[in-house]
C-alpha atoms as a PDB file:
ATOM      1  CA  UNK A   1      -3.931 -44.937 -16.312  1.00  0.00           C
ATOM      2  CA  UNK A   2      -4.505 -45.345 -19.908  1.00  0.00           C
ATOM      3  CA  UNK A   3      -3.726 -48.623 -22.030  1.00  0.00           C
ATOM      4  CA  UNK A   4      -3.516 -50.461 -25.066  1.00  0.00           C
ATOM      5  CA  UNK A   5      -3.752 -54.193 -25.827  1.00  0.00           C
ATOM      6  CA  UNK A   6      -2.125 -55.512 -28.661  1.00  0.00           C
ATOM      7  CA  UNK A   7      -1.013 -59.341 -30.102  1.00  0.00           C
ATOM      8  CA  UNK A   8       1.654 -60.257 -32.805  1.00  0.00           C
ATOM      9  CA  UNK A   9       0.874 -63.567 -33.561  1.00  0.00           C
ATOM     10  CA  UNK A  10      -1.543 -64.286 -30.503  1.00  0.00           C
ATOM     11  CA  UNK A  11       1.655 -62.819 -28.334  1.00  0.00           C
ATOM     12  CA  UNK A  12      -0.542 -60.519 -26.062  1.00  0.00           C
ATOM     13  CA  UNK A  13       0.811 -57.525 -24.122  1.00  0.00           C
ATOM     14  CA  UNK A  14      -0.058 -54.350 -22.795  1.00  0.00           C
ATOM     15  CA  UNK A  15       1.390 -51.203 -23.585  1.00  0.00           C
ATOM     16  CA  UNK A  16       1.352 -48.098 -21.643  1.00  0.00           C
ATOM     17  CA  UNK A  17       3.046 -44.742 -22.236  1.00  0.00           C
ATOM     18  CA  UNK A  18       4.998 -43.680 -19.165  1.00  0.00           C
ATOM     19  CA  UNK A  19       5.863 -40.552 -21.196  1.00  0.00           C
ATOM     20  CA  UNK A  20       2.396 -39.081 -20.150  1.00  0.00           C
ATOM     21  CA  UNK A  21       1.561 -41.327 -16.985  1.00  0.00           C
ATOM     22  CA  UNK A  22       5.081 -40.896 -15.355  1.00  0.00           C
ATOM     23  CA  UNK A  23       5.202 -44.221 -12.972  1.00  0.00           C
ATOM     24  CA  UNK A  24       8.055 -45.142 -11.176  1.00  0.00           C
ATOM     25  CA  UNK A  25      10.216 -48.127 -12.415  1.00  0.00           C
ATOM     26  CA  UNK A  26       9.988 -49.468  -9.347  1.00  0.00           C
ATOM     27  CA  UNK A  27       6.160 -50.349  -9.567  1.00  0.00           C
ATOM     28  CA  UNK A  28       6.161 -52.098 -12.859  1.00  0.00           C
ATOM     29  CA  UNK A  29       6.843 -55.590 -11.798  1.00  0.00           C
ATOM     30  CA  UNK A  30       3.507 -55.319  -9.302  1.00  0.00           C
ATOM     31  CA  UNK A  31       1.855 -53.995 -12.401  1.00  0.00           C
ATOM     32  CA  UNK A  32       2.419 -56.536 -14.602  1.00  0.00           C
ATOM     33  CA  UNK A  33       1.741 -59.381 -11.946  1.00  0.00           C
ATOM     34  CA  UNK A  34      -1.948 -57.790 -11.578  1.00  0.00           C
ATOM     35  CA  UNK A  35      -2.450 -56.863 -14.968  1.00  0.00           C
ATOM     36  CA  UNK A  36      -1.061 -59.736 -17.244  1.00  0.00           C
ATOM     37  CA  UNK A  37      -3.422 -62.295 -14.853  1.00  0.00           C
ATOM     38  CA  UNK A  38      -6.318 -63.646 -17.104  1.00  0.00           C
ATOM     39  CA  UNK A  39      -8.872 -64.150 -14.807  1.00  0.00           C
ATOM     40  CA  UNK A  40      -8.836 -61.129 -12.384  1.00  0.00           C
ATOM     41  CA  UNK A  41      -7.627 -58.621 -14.777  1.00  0.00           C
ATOM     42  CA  UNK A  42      -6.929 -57.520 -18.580  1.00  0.00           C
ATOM     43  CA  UNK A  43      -4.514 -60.642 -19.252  1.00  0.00           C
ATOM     44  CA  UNK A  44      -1.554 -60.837 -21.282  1.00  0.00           C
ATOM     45  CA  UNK A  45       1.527 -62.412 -21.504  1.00  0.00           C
ATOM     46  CA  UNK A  46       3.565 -59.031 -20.763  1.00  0.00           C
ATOM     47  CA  UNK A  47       3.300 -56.023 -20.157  1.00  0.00           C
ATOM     48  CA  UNK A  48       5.126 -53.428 -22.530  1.00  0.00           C
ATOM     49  CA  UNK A  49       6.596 -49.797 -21.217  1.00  0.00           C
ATOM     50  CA  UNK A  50       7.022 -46.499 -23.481  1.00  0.00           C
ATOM     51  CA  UNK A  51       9.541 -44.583 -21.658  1.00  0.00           C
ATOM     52  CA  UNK A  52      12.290 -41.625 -22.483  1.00  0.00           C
ATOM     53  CA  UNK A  53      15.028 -42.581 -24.852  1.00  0.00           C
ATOM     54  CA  UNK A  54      18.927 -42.987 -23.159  1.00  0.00           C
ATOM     55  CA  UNK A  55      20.760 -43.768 -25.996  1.00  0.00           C
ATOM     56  CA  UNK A  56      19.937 -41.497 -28.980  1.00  0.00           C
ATOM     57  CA  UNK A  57      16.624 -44.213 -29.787  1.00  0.00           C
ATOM     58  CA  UNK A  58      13.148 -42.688 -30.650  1.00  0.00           C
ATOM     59  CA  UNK A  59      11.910 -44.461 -27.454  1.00  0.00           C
ATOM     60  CA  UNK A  60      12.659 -46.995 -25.033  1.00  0.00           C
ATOM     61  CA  UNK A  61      11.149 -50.022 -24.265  1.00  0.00           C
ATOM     62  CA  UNK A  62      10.466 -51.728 -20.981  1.00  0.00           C
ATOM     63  CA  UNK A  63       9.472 -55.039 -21.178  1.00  0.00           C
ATOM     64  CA  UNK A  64       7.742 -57.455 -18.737  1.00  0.00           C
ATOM     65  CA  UNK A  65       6.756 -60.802 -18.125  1.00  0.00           C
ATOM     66  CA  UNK A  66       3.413 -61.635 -17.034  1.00  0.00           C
ATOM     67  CA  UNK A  67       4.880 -62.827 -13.437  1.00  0.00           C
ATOM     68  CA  UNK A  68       6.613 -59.557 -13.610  1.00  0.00           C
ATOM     69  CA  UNK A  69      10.499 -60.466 -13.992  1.00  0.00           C
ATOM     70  CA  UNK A  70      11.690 -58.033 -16.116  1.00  0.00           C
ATOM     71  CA  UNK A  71      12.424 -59.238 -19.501  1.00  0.00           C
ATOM     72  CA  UNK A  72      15.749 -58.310 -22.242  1.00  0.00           C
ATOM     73  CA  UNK A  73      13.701 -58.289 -24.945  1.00  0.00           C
ATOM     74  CA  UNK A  74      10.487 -59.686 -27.177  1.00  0.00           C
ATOM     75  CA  UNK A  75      10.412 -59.794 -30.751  1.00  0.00           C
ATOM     76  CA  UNK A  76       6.344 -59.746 -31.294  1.00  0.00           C
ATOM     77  CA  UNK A  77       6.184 -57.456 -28.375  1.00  0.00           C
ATOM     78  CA  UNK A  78       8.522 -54.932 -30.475  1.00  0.00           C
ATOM     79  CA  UNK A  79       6.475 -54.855 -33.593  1.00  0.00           C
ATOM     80  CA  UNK A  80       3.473 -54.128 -31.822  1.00  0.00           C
ATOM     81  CA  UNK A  81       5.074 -51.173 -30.077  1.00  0.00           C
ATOM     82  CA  UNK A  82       7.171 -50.149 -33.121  1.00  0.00           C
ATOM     83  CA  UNK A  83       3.098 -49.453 -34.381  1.00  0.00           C
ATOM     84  CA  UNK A  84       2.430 -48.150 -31.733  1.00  0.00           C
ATOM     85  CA  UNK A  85       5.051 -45.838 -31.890  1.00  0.00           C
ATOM     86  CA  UNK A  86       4.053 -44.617 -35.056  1.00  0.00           C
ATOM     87  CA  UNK A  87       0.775 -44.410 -34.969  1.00  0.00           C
ATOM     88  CA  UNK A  88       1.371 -42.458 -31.471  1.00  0.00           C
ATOM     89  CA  UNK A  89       3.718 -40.136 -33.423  1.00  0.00           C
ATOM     90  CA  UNK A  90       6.979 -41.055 -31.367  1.00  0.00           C
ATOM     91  CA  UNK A  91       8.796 -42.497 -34.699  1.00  0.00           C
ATOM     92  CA  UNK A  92       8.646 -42.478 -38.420  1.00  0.00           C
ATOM     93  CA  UNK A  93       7.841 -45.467 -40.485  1.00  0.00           C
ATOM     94  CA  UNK A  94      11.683 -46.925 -39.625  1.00  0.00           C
ATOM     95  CA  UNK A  95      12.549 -46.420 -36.416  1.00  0.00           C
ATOM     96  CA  UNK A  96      15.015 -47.297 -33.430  1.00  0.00           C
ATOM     97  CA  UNK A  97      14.420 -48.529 -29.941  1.00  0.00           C
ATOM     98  CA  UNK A  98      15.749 -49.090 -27.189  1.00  0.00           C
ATOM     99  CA  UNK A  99      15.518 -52.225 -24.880  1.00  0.00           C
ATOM    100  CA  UNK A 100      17.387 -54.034 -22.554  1.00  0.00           C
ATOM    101  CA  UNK A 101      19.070 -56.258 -24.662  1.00  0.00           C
ATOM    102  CA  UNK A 102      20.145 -53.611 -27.241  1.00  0.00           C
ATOM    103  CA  UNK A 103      18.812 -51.516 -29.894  1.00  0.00           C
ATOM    104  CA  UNK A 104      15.864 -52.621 -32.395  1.00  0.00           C
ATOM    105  CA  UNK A 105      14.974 -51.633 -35.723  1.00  0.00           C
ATOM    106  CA  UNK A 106      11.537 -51.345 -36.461  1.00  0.00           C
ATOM    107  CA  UNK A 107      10.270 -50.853 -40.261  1.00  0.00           C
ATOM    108  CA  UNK A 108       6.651 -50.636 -41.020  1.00  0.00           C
ATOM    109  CA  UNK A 109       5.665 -52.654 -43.818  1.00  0.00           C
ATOM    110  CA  UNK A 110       1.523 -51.801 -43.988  1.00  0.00           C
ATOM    111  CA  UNK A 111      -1.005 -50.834 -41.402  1.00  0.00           C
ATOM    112  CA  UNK A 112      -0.625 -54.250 -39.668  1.00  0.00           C
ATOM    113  CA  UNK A 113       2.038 -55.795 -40.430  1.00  0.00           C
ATOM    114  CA  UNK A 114       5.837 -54.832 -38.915  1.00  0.00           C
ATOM    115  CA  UNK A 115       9.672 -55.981 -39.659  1.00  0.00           C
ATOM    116  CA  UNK A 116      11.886 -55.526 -37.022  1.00  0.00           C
ATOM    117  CA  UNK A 117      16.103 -56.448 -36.365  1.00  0.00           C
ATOM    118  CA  UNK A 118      16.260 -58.715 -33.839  1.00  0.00           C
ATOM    119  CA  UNK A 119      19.240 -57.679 -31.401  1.00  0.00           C
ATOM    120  CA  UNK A 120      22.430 -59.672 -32.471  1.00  0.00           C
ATOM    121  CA  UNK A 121      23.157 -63.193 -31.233  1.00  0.00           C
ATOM    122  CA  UNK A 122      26.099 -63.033 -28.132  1.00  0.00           C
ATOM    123  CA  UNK A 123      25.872 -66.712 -27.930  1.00  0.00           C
ATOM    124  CA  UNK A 124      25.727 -68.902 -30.419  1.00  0.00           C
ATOM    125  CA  UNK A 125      26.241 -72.887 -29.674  1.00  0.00           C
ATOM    126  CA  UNK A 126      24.692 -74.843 -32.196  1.00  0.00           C
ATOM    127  CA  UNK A 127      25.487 -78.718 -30.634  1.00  0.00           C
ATOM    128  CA  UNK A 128      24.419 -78.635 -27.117  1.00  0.00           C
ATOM    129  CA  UNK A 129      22.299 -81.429 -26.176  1.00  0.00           C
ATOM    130  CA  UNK A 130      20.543 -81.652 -22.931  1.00  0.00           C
ATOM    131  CA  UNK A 131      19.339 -84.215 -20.718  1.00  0.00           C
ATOM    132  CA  UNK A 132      15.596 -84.695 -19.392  1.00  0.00           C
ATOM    133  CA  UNK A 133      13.165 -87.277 -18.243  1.00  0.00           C
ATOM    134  CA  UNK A 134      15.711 -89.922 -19.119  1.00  0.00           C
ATOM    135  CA  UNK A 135      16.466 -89.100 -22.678  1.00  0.00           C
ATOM    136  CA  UNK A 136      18.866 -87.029 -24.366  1.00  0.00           C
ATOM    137  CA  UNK A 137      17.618 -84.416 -26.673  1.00  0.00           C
ATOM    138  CA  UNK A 138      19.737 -82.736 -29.394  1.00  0.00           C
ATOM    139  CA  UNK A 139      19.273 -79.036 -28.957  1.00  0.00           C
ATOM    140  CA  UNK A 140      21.155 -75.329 -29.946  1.00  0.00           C
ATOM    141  CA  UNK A 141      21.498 -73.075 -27.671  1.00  0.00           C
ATOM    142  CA  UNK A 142      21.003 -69.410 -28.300  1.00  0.00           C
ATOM    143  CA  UNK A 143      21.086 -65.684 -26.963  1.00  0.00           C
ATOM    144  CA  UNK A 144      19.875 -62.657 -28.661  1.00  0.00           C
ATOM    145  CA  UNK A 145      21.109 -59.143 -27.416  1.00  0.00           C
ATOM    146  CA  UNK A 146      23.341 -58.475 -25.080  1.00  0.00           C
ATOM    147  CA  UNK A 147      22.202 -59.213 -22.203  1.00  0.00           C
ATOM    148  CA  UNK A 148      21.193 -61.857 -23.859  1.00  0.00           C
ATOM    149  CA  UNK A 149      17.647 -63.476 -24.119  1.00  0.00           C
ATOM    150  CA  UNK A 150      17.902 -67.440 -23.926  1.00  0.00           C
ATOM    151  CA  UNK A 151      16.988 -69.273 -26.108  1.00  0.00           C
ATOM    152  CA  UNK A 152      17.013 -73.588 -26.117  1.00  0.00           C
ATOM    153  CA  UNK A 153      15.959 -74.808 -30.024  1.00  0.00           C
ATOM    154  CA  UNK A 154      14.961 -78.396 -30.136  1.00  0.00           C
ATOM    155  CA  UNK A 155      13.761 -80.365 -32.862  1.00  0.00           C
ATOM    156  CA  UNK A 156      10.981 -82.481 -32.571  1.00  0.00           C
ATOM    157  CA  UNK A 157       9.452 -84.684 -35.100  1.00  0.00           C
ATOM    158  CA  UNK A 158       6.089 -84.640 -35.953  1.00  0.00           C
ATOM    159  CA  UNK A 159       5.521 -81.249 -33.595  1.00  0.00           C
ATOM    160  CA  UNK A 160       2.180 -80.539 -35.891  1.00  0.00           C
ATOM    161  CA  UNK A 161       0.596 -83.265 -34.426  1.00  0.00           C
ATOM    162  CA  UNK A 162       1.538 -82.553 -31.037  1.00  0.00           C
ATOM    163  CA  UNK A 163      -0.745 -79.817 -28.810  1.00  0.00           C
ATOM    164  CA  UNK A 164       0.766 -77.928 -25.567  1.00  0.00           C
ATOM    165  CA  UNK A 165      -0.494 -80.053 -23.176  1.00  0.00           C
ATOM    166  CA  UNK A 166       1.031 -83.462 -24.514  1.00  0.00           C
ATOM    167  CA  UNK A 167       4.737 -81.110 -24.322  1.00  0.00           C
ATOM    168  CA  UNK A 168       4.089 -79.083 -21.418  1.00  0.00           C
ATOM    169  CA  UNK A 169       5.992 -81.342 -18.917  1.00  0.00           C
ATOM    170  CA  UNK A 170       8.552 -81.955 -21.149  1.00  0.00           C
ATOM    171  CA  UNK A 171       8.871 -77.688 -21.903  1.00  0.00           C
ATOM    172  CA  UNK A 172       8.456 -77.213 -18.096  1.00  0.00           C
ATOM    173  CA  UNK A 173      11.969 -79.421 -17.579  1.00  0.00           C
ATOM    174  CA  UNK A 174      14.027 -78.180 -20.149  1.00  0.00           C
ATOM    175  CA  UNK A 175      13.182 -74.650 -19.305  1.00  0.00           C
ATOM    176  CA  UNK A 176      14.720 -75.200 -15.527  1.00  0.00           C
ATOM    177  CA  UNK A 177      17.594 -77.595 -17.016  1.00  0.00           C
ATOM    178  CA  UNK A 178      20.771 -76.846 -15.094  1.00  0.00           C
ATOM    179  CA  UNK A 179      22.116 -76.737 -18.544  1.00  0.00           C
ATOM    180  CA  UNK A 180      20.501 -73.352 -18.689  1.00  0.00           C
ATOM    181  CA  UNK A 181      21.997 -71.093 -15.711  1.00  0.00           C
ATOM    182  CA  UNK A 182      19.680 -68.173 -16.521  1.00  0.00           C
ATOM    183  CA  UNK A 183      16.934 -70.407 -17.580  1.00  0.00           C
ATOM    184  CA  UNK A 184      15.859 -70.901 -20.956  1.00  0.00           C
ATOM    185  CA  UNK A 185      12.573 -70.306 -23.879  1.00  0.00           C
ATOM    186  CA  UNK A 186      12.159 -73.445 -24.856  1.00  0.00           C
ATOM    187  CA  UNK A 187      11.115 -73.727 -28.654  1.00  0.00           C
ATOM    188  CA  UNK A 188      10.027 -77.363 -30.217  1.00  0.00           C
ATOM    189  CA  UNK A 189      10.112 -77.146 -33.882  1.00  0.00           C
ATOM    190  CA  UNK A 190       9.579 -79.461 -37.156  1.00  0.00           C
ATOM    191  CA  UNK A 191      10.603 -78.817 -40.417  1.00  0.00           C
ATOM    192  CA  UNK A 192       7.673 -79.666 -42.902  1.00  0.00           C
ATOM    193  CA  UNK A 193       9.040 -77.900 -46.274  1.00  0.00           C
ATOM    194  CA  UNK A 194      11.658 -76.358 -47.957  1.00  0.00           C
ATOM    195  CA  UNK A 195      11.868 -72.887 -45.762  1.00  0.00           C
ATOM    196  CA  UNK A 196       8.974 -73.911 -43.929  1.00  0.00           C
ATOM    197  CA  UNK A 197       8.701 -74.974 -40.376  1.00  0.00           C
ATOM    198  CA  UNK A 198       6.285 -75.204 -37.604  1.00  0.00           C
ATOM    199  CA  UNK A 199       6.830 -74.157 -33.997  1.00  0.00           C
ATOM    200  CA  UNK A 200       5.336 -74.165 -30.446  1.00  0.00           C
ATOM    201  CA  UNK A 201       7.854 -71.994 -27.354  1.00  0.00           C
ATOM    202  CA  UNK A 202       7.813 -72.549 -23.963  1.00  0.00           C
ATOM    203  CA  UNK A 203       8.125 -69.257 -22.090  1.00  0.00           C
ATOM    204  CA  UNK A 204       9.900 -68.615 -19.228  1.00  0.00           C
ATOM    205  CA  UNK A 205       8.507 -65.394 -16.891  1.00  0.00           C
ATOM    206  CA  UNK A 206       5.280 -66.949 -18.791  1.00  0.00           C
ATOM    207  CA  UNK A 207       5.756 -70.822 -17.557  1.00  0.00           C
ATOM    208  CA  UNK A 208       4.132 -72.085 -20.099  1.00  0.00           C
ATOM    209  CA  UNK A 209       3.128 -71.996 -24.077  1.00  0.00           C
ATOM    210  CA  UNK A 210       2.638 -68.685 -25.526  1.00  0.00           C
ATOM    211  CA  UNK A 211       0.712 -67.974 -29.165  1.00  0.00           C
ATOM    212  CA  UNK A 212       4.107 -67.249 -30.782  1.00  0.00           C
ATOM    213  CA  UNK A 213       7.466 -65.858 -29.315  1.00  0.00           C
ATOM    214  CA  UNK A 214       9.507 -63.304 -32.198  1.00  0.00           C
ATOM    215  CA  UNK A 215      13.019 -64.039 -30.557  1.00  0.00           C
ATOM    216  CA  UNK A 216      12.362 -67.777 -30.253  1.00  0.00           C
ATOM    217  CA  UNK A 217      11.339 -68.260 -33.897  1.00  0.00           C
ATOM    218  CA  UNK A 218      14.646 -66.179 -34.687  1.00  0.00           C
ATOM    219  CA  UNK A 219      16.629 -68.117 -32.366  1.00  0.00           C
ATOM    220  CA  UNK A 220      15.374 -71.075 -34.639  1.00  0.00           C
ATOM    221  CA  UNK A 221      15.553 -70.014 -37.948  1.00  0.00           C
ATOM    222  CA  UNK A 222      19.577 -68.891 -37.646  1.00  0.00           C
ATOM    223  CA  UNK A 223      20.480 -72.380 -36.047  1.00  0.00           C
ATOM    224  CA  UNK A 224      18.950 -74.062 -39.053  1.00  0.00           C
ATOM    225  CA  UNK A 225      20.139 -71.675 -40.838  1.00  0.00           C
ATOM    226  CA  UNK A 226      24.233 -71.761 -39.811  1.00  0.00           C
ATOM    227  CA  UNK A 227      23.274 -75.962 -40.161  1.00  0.00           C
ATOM    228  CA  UNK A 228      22.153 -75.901 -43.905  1.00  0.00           C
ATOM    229  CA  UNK A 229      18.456 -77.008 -42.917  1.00  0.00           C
ATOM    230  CA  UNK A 230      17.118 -73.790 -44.255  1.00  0.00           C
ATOM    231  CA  UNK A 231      18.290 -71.138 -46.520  1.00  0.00           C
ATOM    232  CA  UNK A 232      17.537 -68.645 -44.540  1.00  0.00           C
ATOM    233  CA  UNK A 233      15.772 -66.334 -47.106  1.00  0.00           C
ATOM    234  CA  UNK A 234      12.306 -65.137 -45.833  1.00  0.00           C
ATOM    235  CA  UNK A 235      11.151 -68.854 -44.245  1.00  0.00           C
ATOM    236  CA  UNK A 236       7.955 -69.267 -42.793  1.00  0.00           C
ATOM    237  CA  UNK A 237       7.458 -70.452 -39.418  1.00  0.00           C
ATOM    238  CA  UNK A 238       3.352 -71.692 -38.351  1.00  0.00           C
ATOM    239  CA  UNK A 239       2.798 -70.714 -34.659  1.00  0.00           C
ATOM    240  CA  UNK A 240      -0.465 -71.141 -32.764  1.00  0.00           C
ATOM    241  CA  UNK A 241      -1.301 -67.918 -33.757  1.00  0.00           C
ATOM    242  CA  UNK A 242      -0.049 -67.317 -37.031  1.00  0.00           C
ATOM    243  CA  UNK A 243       2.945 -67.189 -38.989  1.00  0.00           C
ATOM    244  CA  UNK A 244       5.966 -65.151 -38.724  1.00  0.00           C
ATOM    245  CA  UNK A 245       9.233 -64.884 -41.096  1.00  0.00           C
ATOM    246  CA  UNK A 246      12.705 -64.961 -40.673  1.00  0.00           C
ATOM    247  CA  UNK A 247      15.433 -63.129 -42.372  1.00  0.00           C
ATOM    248  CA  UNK A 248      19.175 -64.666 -41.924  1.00  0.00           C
ATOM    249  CA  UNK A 249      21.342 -62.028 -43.283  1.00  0.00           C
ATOM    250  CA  UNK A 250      25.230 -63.225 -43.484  1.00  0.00           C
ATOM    251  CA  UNK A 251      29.057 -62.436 -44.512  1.00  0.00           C
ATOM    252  CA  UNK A 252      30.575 -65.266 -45.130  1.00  0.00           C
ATOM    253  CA  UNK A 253      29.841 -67.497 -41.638  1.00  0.00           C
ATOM    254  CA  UNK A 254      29.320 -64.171 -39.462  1.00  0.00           C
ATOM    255  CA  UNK A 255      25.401 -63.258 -38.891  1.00  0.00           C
ATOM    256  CA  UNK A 256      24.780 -59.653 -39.636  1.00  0.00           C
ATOM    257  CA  UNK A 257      21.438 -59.010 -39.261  1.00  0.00           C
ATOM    258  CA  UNK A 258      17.989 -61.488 -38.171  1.00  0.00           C
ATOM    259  CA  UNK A 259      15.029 -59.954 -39.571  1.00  0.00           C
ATOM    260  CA  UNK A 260      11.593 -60.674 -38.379  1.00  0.00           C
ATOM    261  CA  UNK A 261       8.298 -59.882 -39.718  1.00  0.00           C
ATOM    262  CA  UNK A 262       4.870 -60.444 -38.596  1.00  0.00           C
ATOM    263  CA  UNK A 263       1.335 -59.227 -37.922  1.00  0.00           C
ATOM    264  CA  UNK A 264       0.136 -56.758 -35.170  1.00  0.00           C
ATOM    265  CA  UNK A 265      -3.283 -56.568 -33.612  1.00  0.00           C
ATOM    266  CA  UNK A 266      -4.553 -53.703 -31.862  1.00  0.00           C
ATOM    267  CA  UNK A 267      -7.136 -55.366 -29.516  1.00  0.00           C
ATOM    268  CA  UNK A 268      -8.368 -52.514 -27.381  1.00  0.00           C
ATOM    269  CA  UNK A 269      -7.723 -49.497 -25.736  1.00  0.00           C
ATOM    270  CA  UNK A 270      -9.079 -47.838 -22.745  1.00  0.00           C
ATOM    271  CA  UNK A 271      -8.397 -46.908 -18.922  1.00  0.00           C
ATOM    272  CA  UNK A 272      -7.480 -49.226 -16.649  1.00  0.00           C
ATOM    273  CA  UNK A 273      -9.866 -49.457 -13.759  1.00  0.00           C
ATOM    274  CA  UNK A 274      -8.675 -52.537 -11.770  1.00  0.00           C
ATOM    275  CA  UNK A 275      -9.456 -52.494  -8.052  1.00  0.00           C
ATOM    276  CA  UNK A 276      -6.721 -54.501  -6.621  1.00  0.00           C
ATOM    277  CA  UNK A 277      -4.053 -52.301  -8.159  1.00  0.00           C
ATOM    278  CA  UNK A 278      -3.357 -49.099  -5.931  1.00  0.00           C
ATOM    279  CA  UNK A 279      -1.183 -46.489  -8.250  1.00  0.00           C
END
């Protein structure tokens, strides 16, 4: 079974092409459990399936988390594959796929770096505060695609200064907030400048801080956006591994289209050889 590891923005996945290795759906979740774990195998925070197109797309895209719940959708994961795609020959320099959560745009920009559409937001509910460890926290409350992908955006002062473990309790009690049926991505942010922010997401299917997370820092730039915090033109967003930009793109108060754009990373590529994984 051949694979490729890639990151957008320290996001890690990995990909493989189930147009040439033909696995069954049904295994995937097992895969991704052994996989995606850091210290007995490759490690990752998802993995990412090529598969056959159903609606009209150049591809489809199965996505993952690392515990192996299957995921609607992930914005770094789709610019790596939307490279991947077309340096695999499955698409053209803009191309469509499919996922879960709806259809995704993918334009590349150079050899690393990738914009994507970010499915449309379903849900949009921009005062919802939320209660945990005794305090009330001002949050939005997003979903991207439809399914949707949830997303909680909470402010937090002075987030630069603040590393993953000083928030991880805090991100591991707002994720299961019963204000959050489904569950929730958790994503602190600051503003520090005029279109510029910083950010740090707690995952669910991770359960815990990722690098970066594409739909989170989209989920964040169009609440500040529809608030007036930022103007939603091309602002920069610092995550632990990188920075990524946001697009708002409106008529009148109605979003049309949430670009994101980013750097890919092709790590490695190889055969997977893992022992404790029977195919």
């Amino acid at each position: 079974m051949r694979f490729t590891k890639m990151n957008g923005a320290g996001n890690d996945f990995i990909i493989l092409n189930n147009l040439t290795e033909r696995i069954p759906r049904d295994r995937f979740p097992a895969i991704a459990r052994t996989l995606c774990h850091r210290h007995l195998s490759i490690g990752a925070d998802g993995l990412m399936v090529v598969d056959s197109s159903v609606r009209g797309g150049d591809y489809r895209m199965l996505f993952y988390n690392s515990d192996g719940s299957e995921g609607e959708m992930c914005g770094n994961g789709a610019r790596c594959i939307c490279r991947y795609g077309y340096e695999h020959g499955l698409a053209g320099e803009t191309q469509t796929v499919e996922s879960p959560s709806g259809v995704v745009t993918g334009r590349r920009i150079d050899c690393r770096n990738y914009r994507i559409r970010l499915t449309d937001p379903s849900v949009i509910r921009l005062d919802y505060p939320v209660e945990a460890q005794g305090r009330t926290f001002p949050c939005s409350y997003i979903e991207l695609g439809n399914p949707g992908l949830p997303h909680a955006v909470v402010p937090f002062p002075g987030l630069a200064g603040k590393t993953m473990d000083d928030l991880r309790e805090l991100g591991k009690t707002l994720r299961w907030s019963p204000a959050f049926p489904r569950g929730a991505n958790v994503n602190f942010y600051d503003v520090t400048a005029p279109d510029r922010l910083v950010e740090l997401t707690y995952e669910r299917g991770v359960e815990d801080f990722t690098y970066a997370c594409g739909t989170g820092t989209g989920s964040v730039v169009l609440a500040l956006t529809l608030t007036g915090r930022v103007s939603g033109r091309d602002v920069a967003v610092s995550v632990p591994g990188g920075e990524l930009h946001v697009t708002v793109d409106r008529e009148g108060n109605a979003v049309r289209d949430l670009w994101l754009t980013g750097p890919t990373n092709i790590v490695c590529e190889g055969e997977v050889c893992d022992e404790d994984l029977l195919i």
